[in-house]
C-alpha atoms as a PDB file:
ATOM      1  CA  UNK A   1      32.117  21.703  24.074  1.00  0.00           C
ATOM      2  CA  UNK A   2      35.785  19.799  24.486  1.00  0.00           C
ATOM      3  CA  UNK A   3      37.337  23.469  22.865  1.00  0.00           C
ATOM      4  CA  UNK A   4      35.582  25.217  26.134  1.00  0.00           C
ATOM      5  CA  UNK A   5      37.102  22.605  28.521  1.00  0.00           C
ATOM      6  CA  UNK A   6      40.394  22.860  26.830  1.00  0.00           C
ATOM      7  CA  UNK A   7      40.207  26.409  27.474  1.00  0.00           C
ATOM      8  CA  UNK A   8      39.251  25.556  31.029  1.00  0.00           C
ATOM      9  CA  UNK A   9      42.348  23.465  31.516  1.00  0.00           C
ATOM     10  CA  UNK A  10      44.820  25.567  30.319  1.00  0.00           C
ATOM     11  CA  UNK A  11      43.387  29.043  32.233  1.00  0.00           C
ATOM     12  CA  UNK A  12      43.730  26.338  35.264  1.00  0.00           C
ATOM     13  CA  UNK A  13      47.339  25.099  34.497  1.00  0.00           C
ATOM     14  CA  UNK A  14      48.002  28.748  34.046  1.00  0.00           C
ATOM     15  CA  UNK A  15      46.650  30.062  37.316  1.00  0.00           C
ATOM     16  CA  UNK A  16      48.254  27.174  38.907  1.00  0.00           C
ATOM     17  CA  UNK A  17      51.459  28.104  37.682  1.00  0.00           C
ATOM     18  CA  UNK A  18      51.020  31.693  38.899  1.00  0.00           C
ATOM     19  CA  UNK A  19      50.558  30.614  42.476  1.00  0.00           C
ATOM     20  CA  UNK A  20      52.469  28.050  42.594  1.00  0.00           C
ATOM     21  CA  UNK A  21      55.553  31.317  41.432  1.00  0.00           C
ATOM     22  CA  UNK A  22      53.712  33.520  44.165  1.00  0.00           C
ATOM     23  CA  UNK A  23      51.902  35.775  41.561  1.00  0.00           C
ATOM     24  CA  UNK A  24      48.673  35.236  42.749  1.00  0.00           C
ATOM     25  CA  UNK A  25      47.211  33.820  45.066  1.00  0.00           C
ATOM     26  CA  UNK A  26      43.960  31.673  45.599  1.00  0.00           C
ATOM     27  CA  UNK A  27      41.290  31.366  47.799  1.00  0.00           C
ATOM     28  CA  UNK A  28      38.821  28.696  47.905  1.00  0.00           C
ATOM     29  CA  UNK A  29      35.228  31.005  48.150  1.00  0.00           C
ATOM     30  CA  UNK A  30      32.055  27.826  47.909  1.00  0.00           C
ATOM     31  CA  UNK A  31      32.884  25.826  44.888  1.00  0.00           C
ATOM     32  CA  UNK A  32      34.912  28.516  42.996  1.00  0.00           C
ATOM     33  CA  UNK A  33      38.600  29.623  43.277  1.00  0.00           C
ATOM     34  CA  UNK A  34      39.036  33.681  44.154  1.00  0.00           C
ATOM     35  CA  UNK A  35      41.814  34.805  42.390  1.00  0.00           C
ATOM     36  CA  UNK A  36      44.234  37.920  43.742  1.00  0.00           C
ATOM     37  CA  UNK A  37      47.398  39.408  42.676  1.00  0.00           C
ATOM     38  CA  UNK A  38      50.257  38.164  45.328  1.00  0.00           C
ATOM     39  CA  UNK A  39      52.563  41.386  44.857  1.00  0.00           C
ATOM     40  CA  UNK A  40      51.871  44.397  43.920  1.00  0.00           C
ATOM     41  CA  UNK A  41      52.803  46.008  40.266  1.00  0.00           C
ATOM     42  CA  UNK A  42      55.899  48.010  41.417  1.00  0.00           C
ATOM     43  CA  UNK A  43      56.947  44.754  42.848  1.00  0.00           C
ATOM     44  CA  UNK A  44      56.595  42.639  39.313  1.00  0.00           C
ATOM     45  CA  UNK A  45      58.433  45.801  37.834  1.00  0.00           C
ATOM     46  CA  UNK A  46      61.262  45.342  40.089  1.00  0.00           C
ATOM     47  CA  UNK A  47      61.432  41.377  39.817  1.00  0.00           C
ATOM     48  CA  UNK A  48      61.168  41.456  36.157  1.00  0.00           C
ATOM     49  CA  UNK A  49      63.831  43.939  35.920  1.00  0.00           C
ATOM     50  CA  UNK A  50      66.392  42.476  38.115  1.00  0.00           C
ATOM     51  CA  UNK A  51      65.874  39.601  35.943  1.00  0.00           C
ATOM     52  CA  UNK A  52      66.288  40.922  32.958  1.00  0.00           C
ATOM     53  CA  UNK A  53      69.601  42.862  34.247  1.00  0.00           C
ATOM     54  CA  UNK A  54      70.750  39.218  35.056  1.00  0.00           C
ATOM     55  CA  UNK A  55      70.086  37.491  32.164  1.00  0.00           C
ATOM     56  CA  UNK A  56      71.431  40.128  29.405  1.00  0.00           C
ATOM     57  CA  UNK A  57      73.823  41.729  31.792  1.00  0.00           C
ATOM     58  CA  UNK A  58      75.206  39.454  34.052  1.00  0.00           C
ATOM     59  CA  UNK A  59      74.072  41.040  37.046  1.00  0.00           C
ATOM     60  CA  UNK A  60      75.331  44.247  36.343  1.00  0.00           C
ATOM     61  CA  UNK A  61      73.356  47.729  36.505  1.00  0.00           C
ATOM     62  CA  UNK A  62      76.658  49.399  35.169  1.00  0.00           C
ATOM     63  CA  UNK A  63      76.562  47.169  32.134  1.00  0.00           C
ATOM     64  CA  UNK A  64      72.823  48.207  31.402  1.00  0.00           C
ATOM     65  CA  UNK A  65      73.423  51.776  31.478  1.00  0.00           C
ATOM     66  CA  UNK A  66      76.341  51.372  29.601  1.00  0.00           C
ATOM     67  CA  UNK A  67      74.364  49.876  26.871  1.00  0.00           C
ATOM     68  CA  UNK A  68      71.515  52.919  26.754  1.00  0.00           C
ATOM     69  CA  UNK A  69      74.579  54.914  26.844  1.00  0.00           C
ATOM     70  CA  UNK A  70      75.889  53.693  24.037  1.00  0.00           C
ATOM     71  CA  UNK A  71      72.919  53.847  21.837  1.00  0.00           C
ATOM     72  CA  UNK A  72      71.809  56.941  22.671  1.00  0.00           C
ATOM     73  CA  UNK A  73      68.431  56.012  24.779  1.00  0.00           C
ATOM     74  CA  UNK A  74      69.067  58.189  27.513  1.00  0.00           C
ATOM     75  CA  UNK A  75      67.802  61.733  26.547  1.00  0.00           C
ATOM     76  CA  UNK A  76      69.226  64.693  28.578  1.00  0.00           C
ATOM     77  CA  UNK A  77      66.182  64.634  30.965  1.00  0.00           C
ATOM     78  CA  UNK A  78      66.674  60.738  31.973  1.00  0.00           C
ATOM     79  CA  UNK A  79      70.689  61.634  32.468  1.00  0.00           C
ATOM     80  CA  UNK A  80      69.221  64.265  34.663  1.00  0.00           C
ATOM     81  CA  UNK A  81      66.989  62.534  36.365  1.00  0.00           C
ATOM     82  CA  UNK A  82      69.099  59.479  37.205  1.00  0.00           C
ATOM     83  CA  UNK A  83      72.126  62.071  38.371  1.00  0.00           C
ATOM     84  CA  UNK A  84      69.457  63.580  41.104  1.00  0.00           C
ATOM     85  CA  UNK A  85      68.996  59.808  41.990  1.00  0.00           C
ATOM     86  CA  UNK A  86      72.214  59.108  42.505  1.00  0.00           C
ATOM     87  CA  UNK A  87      72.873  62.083  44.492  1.00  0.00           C
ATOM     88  CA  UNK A  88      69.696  60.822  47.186  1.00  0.00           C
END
């Protein structure tokens, strides 16, 4: 029984966490908590991206391309594909 309200406490301290960030958000339905995503997927993607471009690269887009570049990620379809974008 004390394992399952362990459990319990840190799914709470979790979800708590996640709204608190904006993640999710939390309606009061009765007695229980509702639970909802806050942004959509594309717009973790994005966040979680732009972090990570910050953290490793410093910010810079160039410097993360440059890095796929140089170890040979990018296949000829992705170089294609991210000229077009560029192009837009």
């Amino acid at each position: 029984m004390l394992q399952h309200l362990v459990i319990h406490s840190k799914a709470r301290t979790f979800l708590a966490r996640l709204t608190e960030k904006r993640i999710v958000q939390t309606t009061r339905i009765g007695r229980a908590n509702h639970y909802e995503p806050y942004i959509t997927k594309q717009q973790y993607r994005n966040a979680e991206t732009q972090q990570f471009i910050d953290d490793v690269h410093k910010g810079s887009v160039s410097g993360l391309l440059h890095t796929l570049c140089n170890n040979g990620d990018l296949t000829k379809d992705d170089i294609e594909s991210l000229m077009k974008r560029l192009k837009e």
